[in-house]
Protein backbone atom coordinates (compact mmCIF):
# COMPACT_ATOMS: atom_id res chain seq x y z
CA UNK A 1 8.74 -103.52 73.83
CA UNK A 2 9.93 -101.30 70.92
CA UNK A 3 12.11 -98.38 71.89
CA UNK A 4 11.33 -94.65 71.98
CA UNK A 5 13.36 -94.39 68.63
CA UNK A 6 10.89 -96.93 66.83
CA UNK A 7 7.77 -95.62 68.39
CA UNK A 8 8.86 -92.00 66.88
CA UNK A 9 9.83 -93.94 63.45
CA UNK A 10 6.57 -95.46 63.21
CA UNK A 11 4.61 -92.06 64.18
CA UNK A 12 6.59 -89.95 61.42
CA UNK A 13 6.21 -93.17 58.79
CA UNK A 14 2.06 -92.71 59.57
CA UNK A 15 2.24 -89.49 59.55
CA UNK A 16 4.03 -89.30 56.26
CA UNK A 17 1.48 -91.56 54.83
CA UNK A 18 -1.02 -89.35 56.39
CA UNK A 19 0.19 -86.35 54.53
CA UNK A 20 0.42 -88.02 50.83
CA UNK A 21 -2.96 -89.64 51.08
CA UNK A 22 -4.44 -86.25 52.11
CA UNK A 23 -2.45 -84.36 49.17
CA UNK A 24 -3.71 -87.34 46.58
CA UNK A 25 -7.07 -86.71 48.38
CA UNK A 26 -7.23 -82.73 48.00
CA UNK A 27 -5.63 -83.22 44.10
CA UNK A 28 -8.53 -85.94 43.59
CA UNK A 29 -5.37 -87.15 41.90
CA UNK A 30 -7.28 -90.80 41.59
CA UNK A 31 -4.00 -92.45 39.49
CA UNK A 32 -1.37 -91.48 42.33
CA UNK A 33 -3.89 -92.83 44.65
CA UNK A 34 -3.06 -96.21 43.75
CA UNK A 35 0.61 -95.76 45.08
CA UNK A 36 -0.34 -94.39 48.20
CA UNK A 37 -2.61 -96.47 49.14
CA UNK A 38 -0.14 -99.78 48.10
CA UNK A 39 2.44 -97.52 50.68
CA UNK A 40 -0.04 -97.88 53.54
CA UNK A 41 -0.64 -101.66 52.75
CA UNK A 42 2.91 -102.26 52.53
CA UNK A 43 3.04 -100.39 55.91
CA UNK A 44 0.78 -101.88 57.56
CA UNK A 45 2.11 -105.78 56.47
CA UNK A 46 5.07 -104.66 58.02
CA UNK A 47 4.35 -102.85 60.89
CA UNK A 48 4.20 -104.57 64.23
CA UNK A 49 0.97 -104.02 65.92
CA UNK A 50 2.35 -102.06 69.02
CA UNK A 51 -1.65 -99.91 69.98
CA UNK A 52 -0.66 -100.28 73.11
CA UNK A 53 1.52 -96.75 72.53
CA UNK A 54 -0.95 -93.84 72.53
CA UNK A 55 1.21 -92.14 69.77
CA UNK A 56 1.03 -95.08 67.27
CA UNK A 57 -1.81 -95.79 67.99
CA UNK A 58 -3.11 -92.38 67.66
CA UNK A 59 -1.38 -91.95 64.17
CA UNK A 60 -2.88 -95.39 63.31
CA UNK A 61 -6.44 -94.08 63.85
CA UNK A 62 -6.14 -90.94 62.03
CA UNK A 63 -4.79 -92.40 59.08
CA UNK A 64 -7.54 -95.30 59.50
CA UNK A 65 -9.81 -92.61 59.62
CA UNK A 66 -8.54 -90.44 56.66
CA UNK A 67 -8.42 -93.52 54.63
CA UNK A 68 -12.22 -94.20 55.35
CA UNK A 69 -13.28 -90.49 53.97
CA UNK A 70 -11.10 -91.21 50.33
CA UNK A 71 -12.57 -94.09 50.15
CA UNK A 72 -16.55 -92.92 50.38
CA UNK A 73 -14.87 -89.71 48.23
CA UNK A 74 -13.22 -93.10 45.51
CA UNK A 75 -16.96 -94.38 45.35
CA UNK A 76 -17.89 -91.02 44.31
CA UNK A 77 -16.27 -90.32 41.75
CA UNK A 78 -17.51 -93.75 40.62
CA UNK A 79 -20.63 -93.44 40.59
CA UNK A 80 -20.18 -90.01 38.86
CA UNK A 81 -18.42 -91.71 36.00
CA UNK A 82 -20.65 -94.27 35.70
CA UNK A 83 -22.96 -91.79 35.15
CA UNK A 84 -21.23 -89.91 32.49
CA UNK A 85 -20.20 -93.34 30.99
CA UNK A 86 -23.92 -93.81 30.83
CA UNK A 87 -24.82 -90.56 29.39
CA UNK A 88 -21.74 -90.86 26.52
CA UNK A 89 -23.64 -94.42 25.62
CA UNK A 90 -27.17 -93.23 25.19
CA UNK A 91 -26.12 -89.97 23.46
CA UNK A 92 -23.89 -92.34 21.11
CA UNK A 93 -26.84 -94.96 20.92
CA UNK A 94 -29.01 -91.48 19.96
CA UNK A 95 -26.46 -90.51 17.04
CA UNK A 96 -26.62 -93.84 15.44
CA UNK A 97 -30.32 -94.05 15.40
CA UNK A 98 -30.28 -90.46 13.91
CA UNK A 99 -27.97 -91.43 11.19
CA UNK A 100 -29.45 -94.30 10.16
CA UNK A 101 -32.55 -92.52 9.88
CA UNK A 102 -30.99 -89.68 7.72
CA UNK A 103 -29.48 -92.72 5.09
CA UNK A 104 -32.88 -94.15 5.24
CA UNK A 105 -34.22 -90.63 4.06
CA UNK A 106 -31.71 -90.12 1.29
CA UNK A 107 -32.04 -94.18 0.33
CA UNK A 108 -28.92 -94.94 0.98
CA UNK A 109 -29.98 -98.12 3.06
């Protein structure tokens, strides 16, 4: 049975990881994101698996929860670039056929 002292420890180390996974979240600061979420891994490894305190268990949920939402916001953003990946390629796959045409016209190929 973990004591009072590690049952508040745990709630203020969730909490904590809470806080910087919202702040990477609000940023969209996708790079930092990678930190934060190996800090919640590394937490959760470690952590002994004590839900039978509302408090942790609480603070577990809400930062379950929290993590669900930046992840559907991650495959987003991925989709969005994938998008503008695909528009760079097709404009780029437009300028070559354009200049090749233009070389054609002067005789150049």
């Amino acid at each position: 049975m973990p004591t009072v002292a590690e049952v508040r420890d745990d709630v203020l180390r969730q909490r904590a990881l809470y806080d910087a996974l919202a702040d990477v979240l609000a940023r969209e600061d996708w790079p930092a994101l990678a930190a934060v979420d190996q800090s919640i891994a590394d937490y959760l490894r470690g952590a002994a698996c004590c839900d039978d305190d509302p408090q942790r268990l609480h603070a577990r949920l809400r930062l379950k929860a929290l993590h669900g939402q930046v992840r559907k916001r991650c495959e987003q953003e991925c989709r969005r670039l994938r998008e503008q990946l695909r528009d760079y390629l097709e404009r780029a796959e437009g300028r070559s056929a354009y200049q090749q045409s233009e070389l054609w016209q002067v005789g150049a190929l």
